[in-house]
C-alpha atoms as a PDB file:
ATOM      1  CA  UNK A   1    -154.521   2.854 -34.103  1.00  0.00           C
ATOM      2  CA  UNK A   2    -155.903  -0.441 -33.398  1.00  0.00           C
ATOM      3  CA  UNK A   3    -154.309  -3.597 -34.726  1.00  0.00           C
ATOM      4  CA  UNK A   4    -155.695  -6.865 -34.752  1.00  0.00           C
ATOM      5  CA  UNK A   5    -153.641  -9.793 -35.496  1.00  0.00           C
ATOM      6  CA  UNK A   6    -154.822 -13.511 -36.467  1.00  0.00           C
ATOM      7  CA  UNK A   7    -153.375 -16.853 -38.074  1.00  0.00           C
ATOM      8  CA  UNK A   8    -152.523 -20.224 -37.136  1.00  0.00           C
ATOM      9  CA  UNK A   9    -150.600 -21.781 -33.882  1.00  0.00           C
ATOM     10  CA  UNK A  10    -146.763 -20.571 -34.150  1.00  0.00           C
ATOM     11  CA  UNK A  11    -147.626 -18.719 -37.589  1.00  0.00           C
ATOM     12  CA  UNK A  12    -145.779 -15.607 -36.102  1.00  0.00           C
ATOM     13  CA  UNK A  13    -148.335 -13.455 -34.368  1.00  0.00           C
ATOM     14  CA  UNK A  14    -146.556 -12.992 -31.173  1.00  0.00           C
ATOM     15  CA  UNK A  15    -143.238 -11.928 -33.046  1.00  0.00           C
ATOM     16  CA  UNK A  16    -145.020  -9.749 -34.809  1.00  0.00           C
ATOM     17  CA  UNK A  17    -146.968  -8.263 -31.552  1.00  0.00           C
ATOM     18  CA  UNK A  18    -143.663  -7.697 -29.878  1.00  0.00           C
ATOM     19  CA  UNK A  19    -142.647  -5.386 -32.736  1.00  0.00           C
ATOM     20  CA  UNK A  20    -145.619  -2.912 -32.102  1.00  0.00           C
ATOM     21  CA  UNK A  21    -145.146  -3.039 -28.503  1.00  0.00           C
ATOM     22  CA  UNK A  22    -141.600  -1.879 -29.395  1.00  0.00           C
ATOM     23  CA  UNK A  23    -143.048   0.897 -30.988  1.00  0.00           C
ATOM     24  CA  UNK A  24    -145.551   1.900 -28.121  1.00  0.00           C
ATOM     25  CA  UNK A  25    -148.107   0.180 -28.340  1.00  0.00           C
ATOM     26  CA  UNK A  26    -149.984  -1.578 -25.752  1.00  0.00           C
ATOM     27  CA  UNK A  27    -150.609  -5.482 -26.072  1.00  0.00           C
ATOM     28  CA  UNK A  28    -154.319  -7.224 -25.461  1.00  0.00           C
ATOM     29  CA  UNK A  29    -154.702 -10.538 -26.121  1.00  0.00           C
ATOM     30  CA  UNK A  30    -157.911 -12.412 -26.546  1.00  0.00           C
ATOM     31  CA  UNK A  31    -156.883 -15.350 -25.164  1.00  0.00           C
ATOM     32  CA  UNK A  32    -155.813 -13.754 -21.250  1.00  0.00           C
ATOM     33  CA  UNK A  33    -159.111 -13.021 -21.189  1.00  0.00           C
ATOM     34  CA  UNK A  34    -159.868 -16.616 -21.108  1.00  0.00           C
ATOM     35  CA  UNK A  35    -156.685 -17.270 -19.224  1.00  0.00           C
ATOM     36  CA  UNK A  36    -158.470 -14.969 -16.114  1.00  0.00           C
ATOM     37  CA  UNK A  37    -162.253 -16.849 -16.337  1.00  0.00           C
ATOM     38  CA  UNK A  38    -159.991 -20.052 -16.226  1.00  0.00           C
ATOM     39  CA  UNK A  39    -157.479 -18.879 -13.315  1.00  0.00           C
ATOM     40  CA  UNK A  40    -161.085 -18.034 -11.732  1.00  0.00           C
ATOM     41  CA  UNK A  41    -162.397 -21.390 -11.846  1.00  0.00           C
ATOM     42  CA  UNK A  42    -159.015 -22.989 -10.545  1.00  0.00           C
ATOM     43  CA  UNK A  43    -158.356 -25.101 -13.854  1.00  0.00           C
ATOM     44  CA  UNK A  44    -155.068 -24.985 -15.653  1.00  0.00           C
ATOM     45  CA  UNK A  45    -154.927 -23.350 -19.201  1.00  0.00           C
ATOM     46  CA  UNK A  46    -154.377 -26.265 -21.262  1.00  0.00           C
ATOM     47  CA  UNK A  47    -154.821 -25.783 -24.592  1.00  0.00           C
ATOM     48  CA  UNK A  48    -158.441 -28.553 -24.351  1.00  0.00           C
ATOM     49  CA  UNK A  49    -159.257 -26.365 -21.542  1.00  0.00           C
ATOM     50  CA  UNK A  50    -158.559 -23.358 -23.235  1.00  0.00           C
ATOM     51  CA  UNK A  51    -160.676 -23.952 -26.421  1.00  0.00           C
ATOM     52  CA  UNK A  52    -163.567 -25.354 -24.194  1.00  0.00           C
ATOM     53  CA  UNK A  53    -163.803 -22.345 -22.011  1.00  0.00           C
ATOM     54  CA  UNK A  54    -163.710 -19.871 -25.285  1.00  0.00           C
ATOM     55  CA  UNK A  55    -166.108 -21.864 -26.881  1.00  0.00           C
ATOM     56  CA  UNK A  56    -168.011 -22.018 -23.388  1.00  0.00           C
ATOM     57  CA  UNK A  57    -167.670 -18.302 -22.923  1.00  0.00           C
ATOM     58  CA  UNK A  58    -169.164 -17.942 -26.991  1.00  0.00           C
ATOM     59  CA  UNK A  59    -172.243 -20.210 -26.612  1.00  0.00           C
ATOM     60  CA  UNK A  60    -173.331 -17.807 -22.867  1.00  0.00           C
ATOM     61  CA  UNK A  61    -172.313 -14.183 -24.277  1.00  0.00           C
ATOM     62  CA  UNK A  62    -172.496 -14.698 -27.737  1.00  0.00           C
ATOM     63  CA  UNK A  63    -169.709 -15.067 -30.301  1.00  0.00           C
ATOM     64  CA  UNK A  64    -167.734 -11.900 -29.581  1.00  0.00           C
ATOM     65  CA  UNK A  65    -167.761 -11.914 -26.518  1.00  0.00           C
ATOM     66  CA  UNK A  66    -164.375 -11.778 -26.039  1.00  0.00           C
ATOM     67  CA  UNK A  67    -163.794  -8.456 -28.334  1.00  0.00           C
ATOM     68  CA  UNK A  68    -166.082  -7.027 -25.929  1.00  0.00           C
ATOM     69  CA  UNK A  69    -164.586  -7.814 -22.878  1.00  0.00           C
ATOM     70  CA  UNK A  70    -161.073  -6.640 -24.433  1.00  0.00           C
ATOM     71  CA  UNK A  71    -162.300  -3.250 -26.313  1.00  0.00           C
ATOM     72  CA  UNK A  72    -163.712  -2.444 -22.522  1.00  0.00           C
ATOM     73  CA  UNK A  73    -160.103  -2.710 -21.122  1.00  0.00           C
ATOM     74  CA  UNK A  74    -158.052  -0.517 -24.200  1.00  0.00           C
ATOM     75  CA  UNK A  75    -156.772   2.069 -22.409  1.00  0.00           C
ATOM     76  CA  UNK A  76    -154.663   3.745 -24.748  1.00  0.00           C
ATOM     77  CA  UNK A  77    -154.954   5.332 -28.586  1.00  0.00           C
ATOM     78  CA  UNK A  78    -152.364   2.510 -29.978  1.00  0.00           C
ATOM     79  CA  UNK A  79    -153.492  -1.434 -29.389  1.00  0.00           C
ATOM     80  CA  UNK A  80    -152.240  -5.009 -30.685  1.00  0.00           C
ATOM     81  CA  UNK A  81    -155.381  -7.100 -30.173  1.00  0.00           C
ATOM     82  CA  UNK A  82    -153.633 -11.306 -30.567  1.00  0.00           C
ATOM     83  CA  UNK A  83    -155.733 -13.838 -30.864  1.00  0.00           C
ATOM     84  CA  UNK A  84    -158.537 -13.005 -32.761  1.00  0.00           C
ATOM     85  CA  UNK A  85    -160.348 -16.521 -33.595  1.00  0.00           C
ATOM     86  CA  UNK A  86    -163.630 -15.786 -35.416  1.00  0.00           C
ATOM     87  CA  UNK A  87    -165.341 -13.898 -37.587  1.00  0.00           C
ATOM     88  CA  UNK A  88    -167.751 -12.522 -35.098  1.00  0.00           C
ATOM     89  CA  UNK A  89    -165.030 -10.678 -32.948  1.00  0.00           C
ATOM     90  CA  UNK A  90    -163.620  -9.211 -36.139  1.00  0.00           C
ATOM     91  CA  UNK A  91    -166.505  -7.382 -36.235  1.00  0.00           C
ATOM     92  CA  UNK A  92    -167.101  -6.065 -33.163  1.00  0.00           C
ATOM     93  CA  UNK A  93    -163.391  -5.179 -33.029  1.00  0.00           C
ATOM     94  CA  UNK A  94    -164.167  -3.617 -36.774  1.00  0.00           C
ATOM     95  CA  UNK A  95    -165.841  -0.672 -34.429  1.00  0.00           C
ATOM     96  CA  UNK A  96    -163.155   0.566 -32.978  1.00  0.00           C
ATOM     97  CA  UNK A  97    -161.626   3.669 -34.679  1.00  0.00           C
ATOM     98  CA  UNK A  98    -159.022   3.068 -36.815  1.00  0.00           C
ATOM     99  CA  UNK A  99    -158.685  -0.950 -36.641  1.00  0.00           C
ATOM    100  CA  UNK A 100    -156.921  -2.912 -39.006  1.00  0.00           C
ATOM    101  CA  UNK A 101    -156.445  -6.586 -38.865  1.00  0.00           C
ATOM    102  CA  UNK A 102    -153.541  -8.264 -40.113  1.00  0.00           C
ATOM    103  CA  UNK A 103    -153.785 -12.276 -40.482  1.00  0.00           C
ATOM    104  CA  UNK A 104    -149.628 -13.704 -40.384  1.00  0.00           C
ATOM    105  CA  UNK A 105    -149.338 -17.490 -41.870  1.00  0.00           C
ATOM    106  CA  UNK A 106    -145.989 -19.574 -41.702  1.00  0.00           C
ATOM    107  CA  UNK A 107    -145.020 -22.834 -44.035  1.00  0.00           C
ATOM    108  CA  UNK A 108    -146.570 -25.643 -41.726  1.00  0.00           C
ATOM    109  CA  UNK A 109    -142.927 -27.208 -41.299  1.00  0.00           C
ATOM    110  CA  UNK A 110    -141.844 -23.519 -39.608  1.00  0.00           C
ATOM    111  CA  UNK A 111    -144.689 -23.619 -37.832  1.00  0.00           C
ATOM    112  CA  UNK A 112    -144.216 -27.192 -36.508  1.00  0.00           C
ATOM    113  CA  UNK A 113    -141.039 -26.552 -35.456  1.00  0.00           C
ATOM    114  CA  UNK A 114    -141.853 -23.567 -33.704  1.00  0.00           C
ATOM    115  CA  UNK A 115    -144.268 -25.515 -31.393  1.00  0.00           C
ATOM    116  CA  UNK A 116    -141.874 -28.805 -30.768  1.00  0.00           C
ATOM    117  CA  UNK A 117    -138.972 -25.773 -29.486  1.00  0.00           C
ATOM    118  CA  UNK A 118    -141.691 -23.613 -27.122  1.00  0.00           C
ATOM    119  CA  UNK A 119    -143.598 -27.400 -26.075  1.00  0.00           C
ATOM    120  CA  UNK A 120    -146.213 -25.506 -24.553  1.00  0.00           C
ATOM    121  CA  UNK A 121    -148.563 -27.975 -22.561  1.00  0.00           C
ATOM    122  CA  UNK A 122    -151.238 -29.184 -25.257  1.00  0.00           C
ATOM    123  CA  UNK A 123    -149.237 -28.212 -28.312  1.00  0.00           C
ATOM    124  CA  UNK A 124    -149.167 -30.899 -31.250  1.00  0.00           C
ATOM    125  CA  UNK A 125    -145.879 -33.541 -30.350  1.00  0.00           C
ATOM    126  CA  UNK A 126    -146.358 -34.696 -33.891  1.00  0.00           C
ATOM    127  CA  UNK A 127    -146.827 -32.888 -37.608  1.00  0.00           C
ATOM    128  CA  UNK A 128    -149.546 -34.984 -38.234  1.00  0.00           C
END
């Protein structure tokens, strides 16, 4: 089974990721692969620099470009795919066998507080 999960910063996704790795299956996450093409290029993985490269990556490759470069490295029959930003890499993700794609959402004040207690570089500092 494939599983695709998508929703907001600090909604929940990587909770919920760590509960089907739990149960065996292997995690993929949309955004390492623009973590790598950045590590590549020597620039930090900002959250600007982060969005630019995916966006970047998009406009050369097309729009699902990153579903493509993850369904090429599933190794295994069970899969949690994070990250999944846009419509276009539901689809191609849509063609693997068995995929399902769950979308997790969080109260914006959870969510809020969720980023100010990880303060990941380049997450909001205020809930405006």
């Amino acid at each position: 089974m494939n599983i695709g999960l998508t929703g907001k910063l600090a909604a929940g996704k990587g909770e919920a990721a760590k509960i089907f790795q739990n149960a065996g299956f292997s995690y993929h996450s949309l955004s390492d692969v623009i973590r790598v093409e950045l590590k590549k290029e020597g620039k930090e993985t900002s959250r600007e620099n982060m969005i630019n490269k995916g966006n970047s990556l998009r406009e050369e490759f097309g729009p699902s470009v990153l579903a493509i470069k993850i369904k090429n490295m599933l190794k295994t029959k069970n899969n949690i795919i994070d990250s999944i930003r846009n419509p276009s890499e539901v689809a191609e993700l849509r063609k693997l066998k068995d995929f399902i794609l769950i979308g997790i959402d969080a109260p914006i004040e959870l969510r809020y507080n969720r980023l100010k207690s990880r303060a990941r570089e380049g997450d909001v500092k205020t809930l405006k």
